[in-house]
Protein backbone atom coordinates (compact mmCIF):
# COMPACT_ATOMS: atom_id res chain seq x y z
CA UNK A 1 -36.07 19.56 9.88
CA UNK A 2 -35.27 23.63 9.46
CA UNK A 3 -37.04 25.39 6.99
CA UNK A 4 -33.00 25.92 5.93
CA UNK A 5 -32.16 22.25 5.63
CA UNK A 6 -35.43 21.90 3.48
CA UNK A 7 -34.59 24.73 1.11
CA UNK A 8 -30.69 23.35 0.75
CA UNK A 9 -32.11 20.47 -0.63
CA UNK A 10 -34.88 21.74 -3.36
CA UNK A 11 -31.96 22.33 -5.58
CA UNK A 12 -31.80 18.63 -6.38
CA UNK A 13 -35.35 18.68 -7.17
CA UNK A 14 -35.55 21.89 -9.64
CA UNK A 15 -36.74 21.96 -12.78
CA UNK A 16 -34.96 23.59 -15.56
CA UNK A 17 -36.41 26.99 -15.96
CA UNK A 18 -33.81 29.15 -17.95
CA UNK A 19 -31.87 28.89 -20.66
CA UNK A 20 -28.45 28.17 -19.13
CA UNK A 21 -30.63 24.95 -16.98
CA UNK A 22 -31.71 23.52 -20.43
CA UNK A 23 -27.83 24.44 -22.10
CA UNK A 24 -26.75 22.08 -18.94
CA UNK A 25 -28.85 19.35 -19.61
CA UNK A 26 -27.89 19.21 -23.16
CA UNK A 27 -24.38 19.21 -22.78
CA UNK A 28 -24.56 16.66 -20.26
CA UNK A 29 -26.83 14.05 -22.50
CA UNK A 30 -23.93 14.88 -25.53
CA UNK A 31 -21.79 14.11 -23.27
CA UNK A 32 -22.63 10.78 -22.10
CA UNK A 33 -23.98 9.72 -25.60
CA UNK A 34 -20.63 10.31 -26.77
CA UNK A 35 -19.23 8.41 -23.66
CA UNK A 36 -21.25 5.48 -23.93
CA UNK A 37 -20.48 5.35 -27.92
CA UNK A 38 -16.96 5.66 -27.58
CA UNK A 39 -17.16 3.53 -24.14
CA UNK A 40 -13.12 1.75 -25.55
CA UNK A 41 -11.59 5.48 -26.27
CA UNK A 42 -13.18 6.76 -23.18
CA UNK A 43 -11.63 4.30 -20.99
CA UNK A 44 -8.20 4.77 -22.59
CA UNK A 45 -8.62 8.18 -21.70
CA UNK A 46 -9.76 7.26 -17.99
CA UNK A 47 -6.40 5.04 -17.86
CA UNK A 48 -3.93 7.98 -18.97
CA UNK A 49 -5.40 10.32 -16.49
CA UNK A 50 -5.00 7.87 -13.82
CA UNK A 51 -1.28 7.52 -15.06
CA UNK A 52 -0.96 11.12 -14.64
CA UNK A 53 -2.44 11.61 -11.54
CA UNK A 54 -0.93 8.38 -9.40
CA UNK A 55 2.12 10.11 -8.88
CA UNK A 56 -0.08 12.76 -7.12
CA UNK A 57 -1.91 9.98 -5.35
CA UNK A 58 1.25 8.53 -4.11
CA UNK A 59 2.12 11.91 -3.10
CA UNK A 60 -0.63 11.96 -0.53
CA UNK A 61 -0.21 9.08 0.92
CA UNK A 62 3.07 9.67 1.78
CA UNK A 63 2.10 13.04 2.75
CA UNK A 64 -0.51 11.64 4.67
CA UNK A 65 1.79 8.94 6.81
CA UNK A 66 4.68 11.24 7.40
CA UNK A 67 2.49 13.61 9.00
CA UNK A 68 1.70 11.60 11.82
CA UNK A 69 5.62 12.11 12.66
CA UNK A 70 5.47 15.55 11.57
CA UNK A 71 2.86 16.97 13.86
CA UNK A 72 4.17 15.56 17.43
CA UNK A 73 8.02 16.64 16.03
CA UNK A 74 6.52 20.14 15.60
CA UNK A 75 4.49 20.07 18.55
CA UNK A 76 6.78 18.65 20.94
CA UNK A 77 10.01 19.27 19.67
CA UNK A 78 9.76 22.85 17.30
CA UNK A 79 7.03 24.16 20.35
CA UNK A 80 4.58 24.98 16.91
CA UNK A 81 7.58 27.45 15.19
CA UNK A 82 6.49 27.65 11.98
CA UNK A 83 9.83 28.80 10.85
CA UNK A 84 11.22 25.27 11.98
CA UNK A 85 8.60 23.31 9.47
CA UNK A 86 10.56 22.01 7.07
CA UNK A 87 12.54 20.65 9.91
CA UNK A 88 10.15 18.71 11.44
CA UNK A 89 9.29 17.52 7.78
CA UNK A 90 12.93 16.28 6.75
CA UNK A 91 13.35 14.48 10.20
CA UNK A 92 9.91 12.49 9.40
CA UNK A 93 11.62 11.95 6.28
CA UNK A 94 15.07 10.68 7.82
CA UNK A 95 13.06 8.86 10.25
CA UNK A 96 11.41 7.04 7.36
CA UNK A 97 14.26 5.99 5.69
CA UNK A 98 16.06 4.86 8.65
CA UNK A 99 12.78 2.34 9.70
CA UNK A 100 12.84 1.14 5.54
CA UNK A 101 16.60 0.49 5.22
CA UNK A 102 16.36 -1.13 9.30
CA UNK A 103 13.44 -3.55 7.34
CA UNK A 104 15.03 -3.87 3.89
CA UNK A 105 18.31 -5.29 5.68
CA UNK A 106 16.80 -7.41 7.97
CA UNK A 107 14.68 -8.99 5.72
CA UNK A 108 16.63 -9.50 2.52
CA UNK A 109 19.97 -11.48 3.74
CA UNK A 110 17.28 -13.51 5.53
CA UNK A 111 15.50 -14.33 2.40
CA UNK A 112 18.54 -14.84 0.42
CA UNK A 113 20.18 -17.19 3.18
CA UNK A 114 16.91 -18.98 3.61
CA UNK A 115 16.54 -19.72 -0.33
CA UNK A 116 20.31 -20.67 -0.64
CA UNK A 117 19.81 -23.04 2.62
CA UNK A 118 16.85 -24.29 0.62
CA UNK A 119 18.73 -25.47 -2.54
CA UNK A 120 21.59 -26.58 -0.59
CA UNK A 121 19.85 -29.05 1.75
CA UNK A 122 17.51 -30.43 -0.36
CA UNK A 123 19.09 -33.19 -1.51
CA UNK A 124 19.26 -33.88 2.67
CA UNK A 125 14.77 -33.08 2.34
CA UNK A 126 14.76 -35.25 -0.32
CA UNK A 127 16.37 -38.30 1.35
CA UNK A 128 14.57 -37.90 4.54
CA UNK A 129 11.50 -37.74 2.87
CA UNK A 130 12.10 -40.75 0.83
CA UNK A 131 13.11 -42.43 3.90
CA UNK A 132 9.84 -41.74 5.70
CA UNK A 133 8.14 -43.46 2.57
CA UNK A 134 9.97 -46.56 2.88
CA UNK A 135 9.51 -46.88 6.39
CA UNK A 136 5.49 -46.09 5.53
CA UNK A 137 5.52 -48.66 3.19
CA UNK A 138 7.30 -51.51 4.70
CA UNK A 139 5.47 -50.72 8.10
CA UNK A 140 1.83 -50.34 7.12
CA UNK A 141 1.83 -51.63 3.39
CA UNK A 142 0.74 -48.72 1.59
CA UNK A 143 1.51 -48.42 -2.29
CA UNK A 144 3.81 -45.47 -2.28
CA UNK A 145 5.39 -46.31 -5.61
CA UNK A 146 3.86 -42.60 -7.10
CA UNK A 147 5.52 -41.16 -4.53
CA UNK A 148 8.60 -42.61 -4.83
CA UNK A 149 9.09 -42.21 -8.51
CA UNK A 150 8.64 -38.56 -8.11
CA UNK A 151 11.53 -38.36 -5.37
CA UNK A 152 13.50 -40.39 -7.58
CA UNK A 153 12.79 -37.84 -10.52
CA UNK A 154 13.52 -34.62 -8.23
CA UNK A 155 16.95 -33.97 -10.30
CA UNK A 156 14.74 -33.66 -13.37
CA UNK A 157 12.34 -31.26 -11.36
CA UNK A 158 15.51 -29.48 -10.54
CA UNK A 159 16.18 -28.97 -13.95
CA UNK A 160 12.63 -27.63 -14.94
CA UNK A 161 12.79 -25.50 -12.55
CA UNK A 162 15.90 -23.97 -13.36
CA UNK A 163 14.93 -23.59 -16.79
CA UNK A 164 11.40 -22.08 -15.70
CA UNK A 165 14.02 -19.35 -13.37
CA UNK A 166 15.94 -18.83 -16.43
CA UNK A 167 13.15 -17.88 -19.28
CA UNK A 168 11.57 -15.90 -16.34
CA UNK A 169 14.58 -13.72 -16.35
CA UNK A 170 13.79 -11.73 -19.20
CA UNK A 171 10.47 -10.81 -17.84
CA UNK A 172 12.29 -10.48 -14.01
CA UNK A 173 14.82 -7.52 -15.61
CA UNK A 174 11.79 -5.88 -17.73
CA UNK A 175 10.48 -5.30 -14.38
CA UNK A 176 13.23 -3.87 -12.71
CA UNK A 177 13.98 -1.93 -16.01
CA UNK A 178 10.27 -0.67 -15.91
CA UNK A 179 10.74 0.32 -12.02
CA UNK A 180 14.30 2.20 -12.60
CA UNK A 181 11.94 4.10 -15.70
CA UNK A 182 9.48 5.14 -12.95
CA UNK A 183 12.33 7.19 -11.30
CA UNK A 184 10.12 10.49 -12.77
CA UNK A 185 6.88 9.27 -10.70
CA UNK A 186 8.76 8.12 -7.78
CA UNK A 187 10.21 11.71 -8.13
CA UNK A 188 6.87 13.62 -8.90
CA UNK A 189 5.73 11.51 -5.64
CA UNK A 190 7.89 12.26 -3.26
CA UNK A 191 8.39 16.11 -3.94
CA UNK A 192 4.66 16.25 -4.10
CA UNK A 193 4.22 14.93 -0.61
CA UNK A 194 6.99 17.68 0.68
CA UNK A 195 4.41 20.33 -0.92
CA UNK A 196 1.91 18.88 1.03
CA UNK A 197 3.14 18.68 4.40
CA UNK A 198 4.81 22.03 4.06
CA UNK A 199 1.42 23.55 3.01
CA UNK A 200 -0.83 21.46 4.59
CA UNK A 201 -2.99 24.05 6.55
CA UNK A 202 -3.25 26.35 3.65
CA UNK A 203 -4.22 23.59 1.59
CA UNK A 204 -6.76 22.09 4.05
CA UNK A 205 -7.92 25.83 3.85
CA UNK A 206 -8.63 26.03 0.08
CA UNK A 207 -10.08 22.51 0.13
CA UNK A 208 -12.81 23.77 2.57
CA UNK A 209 -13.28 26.75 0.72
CA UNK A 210 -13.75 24.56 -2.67
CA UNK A 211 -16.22 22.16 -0.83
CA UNK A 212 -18.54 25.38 0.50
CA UNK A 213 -18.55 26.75 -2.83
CA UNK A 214 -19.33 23.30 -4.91
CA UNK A 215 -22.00 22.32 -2.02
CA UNK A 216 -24.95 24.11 -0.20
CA UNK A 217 -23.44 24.94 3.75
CA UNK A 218 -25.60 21.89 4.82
CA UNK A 219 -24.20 19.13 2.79
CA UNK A 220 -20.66 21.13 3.12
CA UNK A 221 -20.89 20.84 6.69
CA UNK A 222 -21.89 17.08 6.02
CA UNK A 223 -19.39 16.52 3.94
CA UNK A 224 -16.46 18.03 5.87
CA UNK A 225 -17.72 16.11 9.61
CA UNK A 226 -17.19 12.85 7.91
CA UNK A 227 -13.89 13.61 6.39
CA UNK A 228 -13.01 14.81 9.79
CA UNK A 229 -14.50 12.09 11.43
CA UNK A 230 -12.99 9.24 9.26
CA UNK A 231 -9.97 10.79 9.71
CA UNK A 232 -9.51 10.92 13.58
CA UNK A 233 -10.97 7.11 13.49
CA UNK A 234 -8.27 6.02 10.39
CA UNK A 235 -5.36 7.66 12.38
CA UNK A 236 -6.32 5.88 15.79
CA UNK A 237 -7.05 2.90 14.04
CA UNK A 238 -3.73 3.04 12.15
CA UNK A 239 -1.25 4.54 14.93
CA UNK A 240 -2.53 1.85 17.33
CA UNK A 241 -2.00 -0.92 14.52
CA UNK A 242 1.75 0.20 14.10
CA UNK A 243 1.98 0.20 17.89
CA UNK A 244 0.53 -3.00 18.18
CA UNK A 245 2.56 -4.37 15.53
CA UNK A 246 5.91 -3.05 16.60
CA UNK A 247 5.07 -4.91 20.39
CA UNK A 248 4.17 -8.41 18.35
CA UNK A 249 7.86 -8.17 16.30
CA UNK A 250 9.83 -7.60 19.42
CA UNK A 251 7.91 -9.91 21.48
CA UNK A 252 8.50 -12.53 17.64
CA UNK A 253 12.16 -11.92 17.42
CA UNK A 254 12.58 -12.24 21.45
CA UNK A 255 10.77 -15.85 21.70
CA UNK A 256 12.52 -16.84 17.96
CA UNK A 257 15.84 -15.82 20.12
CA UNK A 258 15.18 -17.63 22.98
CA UNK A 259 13.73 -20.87 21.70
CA UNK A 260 17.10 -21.19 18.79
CA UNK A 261 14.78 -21.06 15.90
CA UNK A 262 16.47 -20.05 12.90
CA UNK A 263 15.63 -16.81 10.67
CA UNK A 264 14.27 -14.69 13.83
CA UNK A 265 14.43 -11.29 12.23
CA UNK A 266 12.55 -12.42 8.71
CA UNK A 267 9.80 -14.06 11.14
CA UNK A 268 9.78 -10.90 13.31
CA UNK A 269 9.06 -8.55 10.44
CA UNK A 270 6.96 -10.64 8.66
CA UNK A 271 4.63 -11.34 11.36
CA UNK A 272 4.60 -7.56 12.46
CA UNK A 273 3.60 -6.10 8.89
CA UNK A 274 1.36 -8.77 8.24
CA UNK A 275 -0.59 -7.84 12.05
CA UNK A 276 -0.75 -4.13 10.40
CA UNK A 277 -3.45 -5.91 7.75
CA UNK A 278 -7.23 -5.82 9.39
CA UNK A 279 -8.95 -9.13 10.03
């Protein structure tokens, strides 16, 4: 190791030796006395700053996804104008909306016909089922009775169920009450994510600049490599995973097509998000 690597790293060996060292070391024992006695107050505090700053987090995720449409659009499309930016940002944002309405109304009249089928043939599951049981039991002998009575009760299941759907209800529009109050976040979120992509080089910029002056060059350099390098491997990762998954859908909704089997766009989307989740 360089006599300049050794010397970065003496600083996390020194020993206090003026009067602003031992002024550190003070404040930071107060400190986390007053943490550790106060551990209830300090982790309500920890929870409201996290409220505060998930918008922001939100923010760059968003940022983070839409840029993988942003850079190509300005690179192949804009020829890197940087006057024609916020283009290339508000058709990654289109582009986005387009693929989550496509999803959204694909998926939710399936889900909705498929629970209304449900209800409406089950008095048809209920009698094939309790057909199978007689034929089980006069066949092969086998005391079923348990069974039976259950099938014979499902009306009264019916009934607790509906009454379980109906005192969830409160709870179900407190929920959607408490998303249509998050309009503000969603807001902060999305307007955050435009500052991001918009600024994104002078931001990177200042971030680099903030990590060389927090950090001695060689951990800064450290630090900075594996950011970059867990970035290039996250965006292969997840650009090949979307890939992937969009080829598994079609391929789903062409063999669902094909074979007659019923709900083929639910199955198709459902199987190609959940192939986006690592095994």
């Amino acid at each position: 190791m360089c006599m300049n690597e050794q010397n970065d790293h003496i600083w996390m060996h020194k020993k206090p030796e003026t009067v602003f060292d031992w002024l550190a070391i003070i404040a930071i024992s107060i400190a986390l006395y007053l943490m550790l006695g106060h551990l209830n107050v300090f982790a309500g505090g920890i929870a409201k700053f996290l409220d505060v700053v998930a918008p922001f987090a939100s923010g760059i995720v968003i940022a983070y996804v839409l840029d993988c449409i942003v850079r190509p659009v300005q690179r192949y499309v804009m020829k890197e104008n940087p006057k024609l930016r916020w283009l290339s940002i508000l058709i990654a944002y289109i582009v986005a909306a387009l693929i989550i309405t496509l999803l959204v109304s694909m998926v939710v009249p399936q889900v909705v016909s498929s629970i209304t089928m449900l209800f409406t043939n089950l008095p048809l599951y209920i009698s094939n089922v309790q057909n199978l049981l007689d034929m089980l039991q006069n066949r092969y002998g086998l005391d079923l009775s348990r069974a039976t009575e259950m099938l014979d009760n499902y009306e009264s299941m019916m009934n607790s169920l509906t009454e379980v759907l109906k005192s969830s209800a409160p709870q179900i529009m407190a929920y959607v009450s408490g998303v249509a109050s998050n309009v503000v976040d969603i807001f902060t979120a999305l307007a955050s994510s435009v500052y991001m992509l918009a600024e994104k080089d002078k931001l990177l910029r200042q971030l680099r600049t903030m990590v060389h002056a927090f950090f001695p060059p060689y951990i800064a350099d450290t630090v900075l490599e594996t950011c970059s390098f867990a970035n290039n491997n996250f965006e292969g990762f997840f650009g090949g995973k979307i890939i992937d998954s969009a080829i598994i859908g079609v391929l789903t909704f062409g063999c669902c097509t094909i074979f007659g089997i019923e709900f083929a766009p639910l199955i198709a989307v459902v199987v190609g998000i959940t192939n986006i989740i690592p095994v």
